[in-house]
C-alpha atoms as a PDB file:
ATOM      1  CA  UNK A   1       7.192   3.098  -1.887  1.00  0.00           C
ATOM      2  CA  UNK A   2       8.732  -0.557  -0.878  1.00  0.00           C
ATOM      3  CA  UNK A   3       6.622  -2.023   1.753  1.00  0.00           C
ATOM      4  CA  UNK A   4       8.013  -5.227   3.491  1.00  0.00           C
ATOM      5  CA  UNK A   5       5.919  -7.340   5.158  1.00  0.00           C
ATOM      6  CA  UNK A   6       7.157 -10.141   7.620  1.00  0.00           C
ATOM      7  CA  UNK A   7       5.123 -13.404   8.670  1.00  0.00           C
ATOM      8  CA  UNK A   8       3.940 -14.716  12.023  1.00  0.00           C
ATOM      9  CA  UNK A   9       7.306 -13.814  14.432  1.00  0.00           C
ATOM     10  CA  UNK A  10       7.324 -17.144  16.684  1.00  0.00           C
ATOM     11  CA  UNK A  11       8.724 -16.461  20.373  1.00  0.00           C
ATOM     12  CA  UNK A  12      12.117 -15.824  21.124  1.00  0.00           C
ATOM     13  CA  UNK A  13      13.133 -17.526  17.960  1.00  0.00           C
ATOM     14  CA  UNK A  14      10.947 -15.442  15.706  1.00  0.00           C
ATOM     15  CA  UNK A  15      12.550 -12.209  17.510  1.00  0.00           C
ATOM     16  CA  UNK A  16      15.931 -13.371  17.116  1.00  0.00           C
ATOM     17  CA  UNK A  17      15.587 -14.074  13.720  1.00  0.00           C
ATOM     18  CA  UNK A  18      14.567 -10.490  13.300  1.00  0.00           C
ATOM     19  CA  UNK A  19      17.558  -8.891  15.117  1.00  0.00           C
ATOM     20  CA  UNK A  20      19.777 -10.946  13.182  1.00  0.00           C
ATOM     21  CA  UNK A  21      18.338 -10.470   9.658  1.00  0.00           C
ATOM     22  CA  UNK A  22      15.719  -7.429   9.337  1.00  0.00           C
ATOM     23  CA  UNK A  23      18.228  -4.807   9.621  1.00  0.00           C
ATOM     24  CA  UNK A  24      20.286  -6.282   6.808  1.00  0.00           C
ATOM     25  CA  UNK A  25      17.699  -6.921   4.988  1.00  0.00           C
ATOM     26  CA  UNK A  26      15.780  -3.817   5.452  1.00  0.00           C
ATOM     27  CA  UNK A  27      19.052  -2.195   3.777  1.00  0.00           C
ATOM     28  CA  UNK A  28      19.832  -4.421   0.987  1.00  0.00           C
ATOM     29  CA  UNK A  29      15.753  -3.915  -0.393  1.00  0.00           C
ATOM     30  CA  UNK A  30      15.412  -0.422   0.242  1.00  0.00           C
ATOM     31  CA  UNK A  31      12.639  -0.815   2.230  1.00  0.00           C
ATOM     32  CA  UNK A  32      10.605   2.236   3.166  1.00  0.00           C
ATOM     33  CA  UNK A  33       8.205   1.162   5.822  1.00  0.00           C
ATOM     34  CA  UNK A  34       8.635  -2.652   7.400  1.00  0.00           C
ATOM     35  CA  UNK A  35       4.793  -4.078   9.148  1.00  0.00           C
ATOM     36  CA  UNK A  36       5.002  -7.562  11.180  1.00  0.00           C
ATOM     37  CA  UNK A  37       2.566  -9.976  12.277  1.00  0.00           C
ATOM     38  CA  UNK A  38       3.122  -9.929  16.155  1.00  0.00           C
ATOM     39  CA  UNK A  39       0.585 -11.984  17.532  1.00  0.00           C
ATOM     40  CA  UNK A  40       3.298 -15.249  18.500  1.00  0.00           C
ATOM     41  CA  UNK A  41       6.039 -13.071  19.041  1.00  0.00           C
ATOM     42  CA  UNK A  42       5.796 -13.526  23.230  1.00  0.00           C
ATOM     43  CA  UNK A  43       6.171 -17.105  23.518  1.00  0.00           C
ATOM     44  CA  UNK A  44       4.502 -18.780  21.114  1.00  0.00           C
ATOM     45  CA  UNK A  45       0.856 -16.506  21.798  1.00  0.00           C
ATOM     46  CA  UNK A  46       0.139 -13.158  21.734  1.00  0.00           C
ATOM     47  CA  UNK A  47       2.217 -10.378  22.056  1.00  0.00           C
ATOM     48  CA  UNK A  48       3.300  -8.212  25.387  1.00  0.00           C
ATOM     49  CA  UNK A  49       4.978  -4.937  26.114  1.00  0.00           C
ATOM     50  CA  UNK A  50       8.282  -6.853  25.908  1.00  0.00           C
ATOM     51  CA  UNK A  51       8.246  -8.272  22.529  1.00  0.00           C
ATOM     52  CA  UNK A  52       6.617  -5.310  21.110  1.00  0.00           C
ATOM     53  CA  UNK A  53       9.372  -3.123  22.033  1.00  0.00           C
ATOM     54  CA  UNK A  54      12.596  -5.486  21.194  1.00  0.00           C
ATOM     55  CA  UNK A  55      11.038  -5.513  17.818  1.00  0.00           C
ATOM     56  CA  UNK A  56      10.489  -2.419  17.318  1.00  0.00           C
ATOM     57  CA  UNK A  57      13.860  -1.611  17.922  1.00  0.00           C
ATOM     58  CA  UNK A  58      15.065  -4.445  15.769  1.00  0.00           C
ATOM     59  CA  UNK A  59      13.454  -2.452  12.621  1.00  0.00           C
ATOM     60  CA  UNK A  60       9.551  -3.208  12.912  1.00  0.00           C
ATOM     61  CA  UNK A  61       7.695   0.190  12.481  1.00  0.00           C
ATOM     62  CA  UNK A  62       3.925  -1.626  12.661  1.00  0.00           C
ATOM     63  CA  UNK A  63       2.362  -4.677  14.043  1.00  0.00           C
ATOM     64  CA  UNK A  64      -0.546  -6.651  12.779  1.00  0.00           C
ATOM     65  CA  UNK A  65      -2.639  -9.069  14.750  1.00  0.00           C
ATOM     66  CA  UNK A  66      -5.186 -12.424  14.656  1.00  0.00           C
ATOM     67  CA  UNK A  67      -6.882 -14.567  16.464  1.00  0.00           C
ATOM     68  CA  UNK A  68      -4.201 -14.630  19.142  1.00  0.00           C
ATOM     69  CA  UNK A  69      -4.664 -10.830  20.087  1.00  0.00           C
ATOM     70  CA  UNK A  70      -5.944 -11.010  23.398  1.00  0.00           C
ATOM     71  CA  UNK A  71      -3.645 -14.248  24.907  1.00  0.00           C
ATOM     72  CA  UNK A  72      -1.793 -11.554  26.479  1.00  0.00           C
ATOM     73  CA  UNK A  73      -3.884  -8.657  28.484  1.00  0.00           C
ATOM     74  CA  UNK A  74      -1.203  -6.434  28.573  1.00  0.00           C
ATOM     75  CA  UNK A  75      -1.497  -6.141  24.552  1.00  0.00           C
ATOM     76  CA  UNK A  76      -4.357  -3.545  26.005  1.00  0.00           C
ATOM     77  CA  UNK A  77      -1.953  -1.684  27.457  1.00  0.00           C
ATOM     78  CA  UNK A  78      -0.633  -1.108  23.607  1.00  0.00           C
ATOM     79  CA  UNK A  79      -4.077  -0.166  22.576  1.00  0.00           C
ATOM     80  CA  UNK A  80      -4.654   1.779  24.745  1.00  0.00           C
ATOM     81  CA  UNK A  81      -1.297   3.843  24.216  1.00  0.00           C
ATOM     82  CA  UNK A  82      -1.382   4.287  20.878  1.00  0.00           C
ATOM     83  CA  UNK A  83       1.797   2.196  19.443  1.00  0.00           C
ATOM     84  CA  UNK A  84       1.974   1.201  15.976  1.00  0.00           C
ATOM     85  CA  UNK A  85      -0.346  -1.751  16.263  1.00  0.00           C
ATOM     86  CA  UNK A  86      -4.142  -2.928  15.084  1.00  0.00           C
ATOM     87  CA  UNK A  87      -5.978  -6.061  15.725  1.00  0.00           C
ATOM     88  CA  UNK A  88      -8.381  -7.689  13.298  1.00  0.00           C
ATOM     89  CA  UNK A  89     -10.998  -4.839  12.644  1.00  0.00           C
ATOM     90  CA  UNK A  90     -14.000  -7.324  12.217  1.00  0.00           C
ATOM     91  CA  UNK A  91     -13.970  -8.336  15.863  1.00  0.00           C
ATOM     92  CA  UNK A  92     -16.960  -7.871  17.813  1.00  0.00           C
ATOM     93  CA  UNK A  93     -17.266  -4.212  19.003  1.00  0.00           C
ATOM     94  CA  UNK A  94     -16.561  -2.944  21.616  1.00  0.00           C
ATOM     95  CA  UNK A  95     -13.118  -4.367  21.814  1.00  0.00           C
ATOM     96  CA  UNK A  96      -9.718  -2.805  22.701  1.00  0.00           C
ATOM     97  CA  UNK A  97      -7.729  -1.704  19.863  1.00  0.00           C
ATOM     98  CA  UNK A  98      -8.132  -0.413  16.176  1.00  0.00           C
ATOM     99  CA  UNK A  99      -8.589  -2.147  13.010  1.00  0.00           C
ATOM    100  CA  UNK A 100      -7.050   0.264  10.690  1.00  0.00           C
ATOM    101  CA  UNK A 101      -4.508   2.855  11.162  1.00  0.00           C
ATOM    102  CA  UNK A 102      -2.886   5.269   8.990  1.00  0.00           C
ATOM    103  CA  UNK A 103       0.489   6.346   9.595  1.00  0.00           C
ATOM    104  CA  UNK A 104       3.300   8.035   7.765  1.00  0.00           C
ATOM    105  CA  UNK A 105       6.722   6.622   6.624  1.00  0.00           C
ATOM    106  CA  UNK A 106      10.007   7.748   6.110  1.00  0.00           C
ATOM    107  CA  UNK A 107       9.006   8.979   2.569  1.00  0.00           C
ATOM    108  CA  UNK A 108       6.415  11.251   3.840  1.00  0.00           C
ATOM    109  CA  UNK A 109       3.690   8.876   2.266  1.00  0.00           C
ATOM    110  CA  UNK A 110       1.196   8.049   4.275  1.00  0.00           C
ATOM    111  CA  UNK A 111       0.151   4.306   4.694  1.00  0.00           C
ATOM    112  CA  UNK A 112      -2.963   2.877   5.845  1.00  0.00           C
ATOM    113  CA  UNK A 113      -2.936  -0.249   7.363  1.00  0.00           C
ATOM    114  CA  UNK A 114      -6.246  -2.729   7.764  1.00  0.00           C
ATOM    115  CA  UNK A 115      -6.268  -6.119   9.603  1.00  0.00           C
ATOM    116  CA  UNK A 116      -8.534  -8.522   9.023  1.00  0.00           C
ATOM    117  CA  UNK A 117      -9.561 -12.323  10.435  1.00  0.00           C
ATOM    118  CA  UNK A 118     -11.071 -14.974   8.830  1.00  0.00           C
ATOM    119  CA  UNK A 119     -13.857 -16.881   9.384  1.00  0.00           C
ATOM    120  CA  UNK A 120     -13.567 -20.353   7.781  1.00  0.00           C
ATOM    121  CA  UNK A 121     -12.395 -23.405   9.832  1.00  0.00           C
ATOM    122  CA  UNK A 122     -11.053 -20.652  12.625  1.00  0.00           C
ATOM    123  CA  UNK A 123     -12.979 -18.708  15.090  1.00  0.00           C
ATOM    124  CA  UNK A 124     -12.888 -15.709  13.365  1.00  0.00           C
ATOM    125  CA  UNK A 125     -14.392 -11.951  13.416  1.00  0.00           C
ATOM    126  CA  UNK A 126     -18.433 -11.779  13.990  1.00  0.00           C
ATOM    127  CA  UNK A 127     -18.538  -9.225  11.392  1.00  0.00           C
ATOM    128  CA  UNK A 128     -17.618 -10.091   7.855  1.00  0.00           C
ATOM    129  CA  UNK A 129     -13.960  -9.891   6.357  1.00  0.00           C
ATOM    130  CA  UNK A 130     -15.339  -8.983   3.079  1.00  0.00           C
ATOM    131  CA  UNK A 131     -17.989  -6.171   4.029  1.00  0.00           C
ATOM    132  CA  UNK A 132     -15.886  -4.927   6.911  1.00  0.00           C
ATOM    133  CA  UNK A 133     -12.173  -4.873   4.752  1.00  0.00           C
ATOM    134  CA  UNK A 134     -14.354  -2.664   1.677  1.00  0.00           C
ATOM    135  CA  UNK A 135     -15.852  -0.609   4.325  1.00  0.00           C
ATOM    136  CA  UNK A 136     -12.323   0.110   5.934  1.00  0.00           C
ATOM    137  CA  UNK A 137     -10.709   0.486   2.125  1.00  0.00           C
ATOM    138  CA  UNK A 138     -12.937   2.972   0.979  1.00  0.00           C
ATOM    139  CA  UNK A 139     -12.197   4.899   4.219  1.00  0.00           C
ATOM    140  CA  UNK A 140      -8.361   4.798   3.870  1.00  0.00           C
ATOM    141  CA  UNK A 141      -8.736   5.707   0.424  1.00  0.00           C
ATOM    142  CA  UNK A 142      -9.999   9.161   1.111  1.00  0.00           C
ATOM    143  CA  UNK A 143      -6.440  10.123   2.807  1.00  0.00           C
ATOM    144  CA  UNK A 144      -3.924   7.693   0.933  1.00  0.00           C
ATOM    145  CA  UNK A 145      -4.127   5.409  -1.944  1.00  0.00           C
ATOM    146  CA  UNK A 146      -1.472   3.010  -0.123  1.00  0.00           C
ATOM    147  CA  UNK A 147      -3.466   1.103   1.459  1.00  0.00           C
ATOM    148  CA  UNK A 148      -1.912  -3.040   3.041  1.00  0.00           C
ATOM    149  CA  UNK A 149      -4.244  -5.497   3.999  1.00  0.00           C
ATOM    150  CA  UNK A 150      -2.892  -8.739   6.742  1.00  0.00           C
ATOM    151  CA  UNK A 151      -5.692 -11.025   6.488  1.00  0.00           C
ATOM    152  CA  UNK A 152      -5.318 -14.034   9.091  1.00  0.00           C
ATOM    153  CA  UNK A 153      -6.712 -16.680   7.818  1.00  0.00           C
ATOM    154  CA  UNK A 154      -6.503 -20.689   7.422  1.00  0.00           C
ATOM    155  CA  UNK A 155      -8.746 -21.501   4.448  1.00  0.00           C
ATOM    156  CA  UNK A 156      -6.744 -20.235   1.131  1.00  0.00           C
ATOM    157  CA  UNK A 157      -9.917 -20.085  -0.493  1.00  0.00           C
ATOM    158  CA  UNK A 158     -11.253 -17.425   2.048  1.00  0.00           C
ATOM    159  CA  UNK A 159      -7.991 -15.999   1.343  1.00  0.00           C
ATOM    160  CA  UNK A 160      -8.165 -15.504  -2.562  1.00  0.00           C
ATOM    161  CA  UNK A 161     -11.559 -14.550  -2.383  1.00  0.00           C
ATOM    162  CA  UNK A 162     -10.891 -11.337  -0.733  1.00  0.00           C
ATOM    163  CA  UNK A 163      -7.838 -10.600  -2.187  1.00  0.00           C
ATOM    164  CA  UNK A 164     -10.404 -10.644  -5.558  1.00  0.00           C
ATOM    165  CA  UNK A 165     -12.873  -8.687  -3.925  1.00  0.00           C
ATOM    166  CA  UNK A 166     -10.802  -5.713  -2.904  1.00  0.00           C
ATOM    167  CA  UNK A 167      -8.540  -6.046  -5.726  1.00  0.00           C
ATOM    168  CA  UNK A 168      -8.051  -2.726  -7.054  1.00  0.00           C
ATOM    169  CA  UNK A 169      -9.564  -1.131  -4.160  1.00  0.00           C
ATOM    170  CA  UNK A 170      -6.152  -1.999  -2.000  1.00  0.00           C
ATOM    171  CA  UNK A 171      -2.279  -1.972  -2.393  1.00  0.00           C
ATOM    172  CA  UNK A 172      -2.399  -5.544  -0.981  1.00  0.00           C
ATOM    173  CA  UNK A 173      -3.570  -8.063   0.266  1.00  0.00           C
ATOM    174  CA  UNK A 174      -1.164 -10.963   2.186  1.00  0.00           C
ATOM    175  CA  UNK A 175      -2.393 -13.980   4.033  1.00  0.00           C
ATOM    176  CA  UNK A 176      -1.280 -14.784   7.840  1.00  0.00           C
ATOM    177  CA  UNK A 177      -1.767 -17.350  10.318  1.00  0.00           C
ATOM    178  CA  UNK A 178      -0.299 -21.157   8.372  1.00  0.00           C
ATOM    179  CA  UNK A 179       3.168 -20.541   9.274  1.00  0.00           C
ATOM    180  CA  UNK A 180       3.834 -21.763   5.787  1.00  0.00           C
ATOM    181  CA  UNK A 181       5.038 -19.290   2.968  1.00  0.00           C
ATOM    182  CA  UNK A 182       3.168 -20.034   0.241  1.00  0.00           C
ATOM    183  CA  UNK A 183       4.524 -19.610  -3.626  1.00  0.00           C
ATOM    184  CA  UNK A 184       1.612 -17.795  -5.394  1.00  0.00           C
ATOM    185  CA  UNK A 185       2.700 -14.619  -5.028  1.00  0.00           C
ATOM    186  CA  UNK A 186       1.260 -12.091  -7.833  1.00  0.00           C
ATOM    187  CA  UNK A 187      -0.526  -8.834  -9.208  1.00  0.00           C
ATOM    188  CA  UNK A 188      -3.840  -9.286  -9.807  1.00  0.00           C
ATOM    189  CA  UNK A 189      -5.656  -7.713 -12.667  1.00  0.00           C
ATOM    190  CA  UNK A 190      -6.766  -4.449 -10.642  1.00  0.00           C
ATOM    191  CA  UNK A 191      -3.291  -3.440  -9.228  1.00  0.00           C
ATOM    192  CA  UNK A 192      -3.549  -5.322  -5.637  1.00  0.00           C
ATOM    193  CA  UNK A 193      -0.367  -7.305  -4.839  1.00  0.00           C
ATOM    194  CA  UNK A 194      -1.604 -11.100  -3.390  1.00  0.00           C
ATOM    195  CA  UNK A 195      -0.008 -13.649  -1.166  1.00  0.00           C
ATOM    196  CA  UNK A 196      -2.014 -16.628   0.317  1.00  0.00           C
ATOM    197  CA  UNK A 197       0.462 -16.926   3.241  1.00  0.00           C
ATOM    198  CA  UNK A 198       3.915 -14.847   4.003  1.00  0.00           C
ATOM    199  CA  UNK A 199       5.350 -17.641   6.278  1.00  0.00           C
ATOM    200  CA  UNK A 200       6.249 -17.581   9.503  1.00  0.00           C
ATOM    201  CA  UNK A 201       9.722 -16.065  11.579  1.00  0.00           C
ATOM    202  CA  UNK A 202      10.736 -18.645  13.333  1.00  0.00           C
ATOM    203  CA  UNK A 203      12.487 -22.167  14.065  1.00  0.00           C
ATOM    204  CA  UNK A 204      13.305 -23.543  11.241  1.00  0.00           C
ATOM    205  CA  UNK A 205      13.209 -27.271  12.071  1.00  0.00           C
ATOM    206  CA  UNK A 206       9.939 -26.993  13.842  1.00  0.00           C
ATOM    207  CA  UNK A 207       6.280 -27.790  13.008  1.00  0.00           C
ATOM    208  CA  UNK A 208       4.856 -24.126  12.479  1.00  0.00           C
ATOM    209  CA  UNK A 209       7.520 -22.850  14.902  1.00  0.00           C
ATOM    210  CA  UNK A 210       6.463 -25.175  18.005  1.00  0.00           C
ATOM    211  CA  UNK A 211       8.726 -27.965  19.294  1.00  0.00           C
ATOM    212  CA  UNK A 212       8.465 -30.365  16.500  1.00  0.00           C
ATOM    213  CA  UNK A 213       8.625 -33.275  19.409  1.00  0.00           C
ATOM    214  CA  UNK A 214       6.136 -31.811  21.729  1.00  0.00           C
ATOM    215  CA  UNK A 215       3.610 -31.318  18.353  1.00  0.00           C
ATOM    216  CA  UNK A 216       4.089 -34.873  16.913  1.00  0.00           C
ATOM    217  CA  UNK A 217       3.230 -36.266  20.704  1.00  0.00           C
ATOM    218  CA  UNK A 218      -0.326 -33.932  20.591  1.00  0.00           C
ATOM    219  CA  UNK A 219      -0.818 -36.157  17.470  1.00  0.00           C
ATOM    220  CA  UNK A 220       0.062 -39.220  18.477  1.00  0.00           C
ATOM    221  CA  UNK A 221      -1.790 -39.002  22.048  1.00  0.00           C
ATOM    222  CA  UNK A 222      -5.607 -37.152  21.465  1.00  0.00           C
ATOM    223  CA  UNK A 223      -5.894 -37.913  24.913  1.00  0.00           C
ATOM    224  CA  UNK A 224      -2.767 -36.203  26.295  1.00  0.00           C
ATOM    225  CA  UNK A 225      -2.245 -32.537  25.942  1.00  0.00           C
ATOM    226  CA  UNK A 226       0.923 -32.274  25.585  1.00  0.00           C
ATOM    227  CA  UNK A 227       1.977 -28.456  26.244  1.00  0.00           C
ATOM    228  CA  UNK A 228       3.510 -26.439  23.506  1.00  0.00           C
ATOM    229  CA  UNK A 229       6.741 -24.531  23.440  1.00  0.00           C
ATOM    230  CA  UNK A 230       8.349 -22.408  20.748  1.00  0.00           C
ATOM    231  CA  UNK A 231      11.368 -24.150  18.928  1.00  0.00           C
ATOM    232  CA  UNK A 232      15.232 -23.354  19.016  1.00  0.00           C
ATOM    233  CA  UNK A 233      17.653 -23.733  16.867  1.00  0.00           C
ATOM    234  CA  UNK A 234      18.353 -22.305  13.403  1.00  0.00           C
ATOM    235  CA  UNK A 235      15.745 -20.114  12.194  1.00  0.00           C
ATOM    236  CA  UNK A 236      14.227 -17.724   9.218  1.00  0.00           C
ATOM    237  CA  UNK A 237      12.609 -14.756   8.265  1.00  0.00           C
ATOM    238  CA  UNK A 238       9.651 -14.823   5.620  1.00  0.00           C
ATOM    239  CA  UNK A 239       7.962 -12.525   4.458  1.00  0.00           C
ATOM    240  CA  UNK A 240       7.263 -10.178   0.938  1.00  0.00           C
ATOM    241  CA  UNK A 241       8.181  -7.073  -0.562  1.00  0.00           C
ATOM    242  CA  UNK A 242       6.202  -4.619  -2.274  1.00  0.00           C
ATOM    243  CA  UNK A 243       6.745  -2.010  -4.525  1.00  0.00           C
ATOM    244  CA  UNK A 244       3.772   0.151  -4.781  1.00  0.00           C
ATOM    245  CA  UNK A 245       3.000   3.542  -6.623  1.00  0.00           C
ATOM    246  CA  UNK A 246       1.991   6.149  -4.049  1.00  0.00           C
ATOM    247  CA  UNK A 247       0.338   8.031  -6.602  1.00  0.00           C
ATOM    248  CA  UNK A 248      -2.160   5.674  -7.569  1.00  0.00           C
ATOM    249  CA  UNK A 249      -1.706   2.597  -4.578  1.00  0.00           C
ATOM    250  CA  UNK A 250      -1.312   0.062  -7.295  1.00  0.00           C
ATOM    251  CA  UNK A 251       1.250  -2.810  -6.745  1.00  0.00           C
ATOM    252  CA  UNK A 252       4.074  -2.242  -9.551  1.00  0.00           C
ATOM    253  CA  UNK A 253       5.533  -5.642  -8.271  1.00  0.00           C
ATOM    254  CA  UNK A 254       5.587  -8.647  -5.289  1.00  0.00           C
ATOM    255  CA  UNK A 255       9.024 -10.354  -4.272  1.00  0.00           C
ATOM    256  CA  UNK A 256       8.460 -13.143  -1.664  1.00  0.00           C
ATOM    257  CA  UNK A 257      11.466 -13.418   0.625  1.00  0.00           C
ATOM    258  CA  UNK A 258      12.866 -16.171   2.922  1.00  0.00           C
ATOM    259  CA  UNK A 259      15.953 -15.714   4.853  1.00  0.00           C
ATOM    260  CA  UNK A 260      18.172 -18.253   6.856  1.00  0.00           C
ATOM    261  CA  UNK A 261      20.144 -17.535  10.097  1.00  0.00           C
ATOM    262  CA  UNK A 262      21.501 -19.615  12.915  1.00  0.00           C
END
């Protein structure tokens, strides 16, 4: 099965970027099952009722999470409804929401889904990304071998590490939360597709998809906060495709993909 994966969708931008290019795109790769990371998709942070259903009508089938989860309460509301979305499974318990789901696609395979946070230079999960991401593989494992991992994360070293650890255990492993699409895409010796970061959806001319003006002042003044706001303008979709074998859950190959669109 061909999995795409899209990075962090940024506000309005981010969601016009995918109602302008997913469905084309979703088309032209074949893709079986697309999964987003939603957690900037309603203005910047978090993600509401709103967002979650424009998307999903623009061609998302499942959402992933981070540390932004909870800037919007009524992302409980999803939860607690049952949509196609998890939050980062090694959050403190009890918290709303799953960490893994498993779900079926158009191909009749079944996909599970785990998302994990990180906990180097971030405020991360209180439980481990390592122990809690093997606990959660082995688990999936007993209904499908097809098993994607989002791990939001800033430290790329965090990053590779896990994809290491579970490699073999998982389909894949791809890296959220820089807003920068990283170029190491590969298969790692064990049959688990890596990606240190998929990139964001977003304003192009931007600095991680904020107001580029508004984020150079924040630099330039410590001592004024200077409010964010998601860029305009022209924008892009970034992201990766997987091919996987649903027989076995191995990654057969990794195509990173960036697209353009005013």
């Amino acid at each position: 099965m061909r999995v795409l994966f899209i990075g962090d969708i940024m506000g309005r931008t981010g969601r016009d970027a995918v109602f302008d290019l997913l469905p084309g795109l979703k088309d032209e790769l074949r893709a079986d099952f697309c999964i987003a990371n939603g957690e900037n998709s309603s203005g910047g942070l978090g993600m509401n009722r709103k967002a979650y259903d424009e998307l999903s009508r623009g061609g998302v089938d499942f959402f992933t999470m981070g540390n932004h989860t909870f800037s919007k309460k009524t992302v409980c509301d999803l939860f607690r409804d049952g949509e196609n979305i998890v939050r980062p499974a090694n959050y403190a318990e009890p918290q709303p929401g799953e960490g893994m789901a498993i779900v079926g696609t158009k191909t009749g395979q079944k996909i599970a889904v785990i998302n994990l946070i990180g906990r180097v230079f971030m405020n991360g999960g209180d439980r481990s990304p390592f122990e809690c991401g093997m606990e959660l593989a082995r688990r999936a494992r007993e209904v499908t071998p097809v098993v994607f991992v989002d791990f939001h994360a800033e430290a790329t070293s965090e990053k590779e590490a896990l994809g290491y650890y579970l490699d073999g255990t998982v389909s894949a492993v791809i890296g959220t939360h820089t807003h920068v699409q990283t170029a190491d895409e590969r298969i790692l010796p064990g049959g688990t597709a890596y990606m240190s970061d998929a990139g964001r959806t977003g304003a192009v001319d931007s600095v991680l998809g904020m107001d580029r003006e508004a984020s150079i002042s924040r630099f330039l003044e410590s001592d004024k906060k200077t409010p964010f706001k998601v860029a305009e303008g022209r924008y892009m979709l970034c992201g990766a495709l997987i091919d996987i074998d649903g027989d076995t859950g191995k990654a057969k190959e990794i195509t990173r993909i960036c697209r353009y669109g005013n």
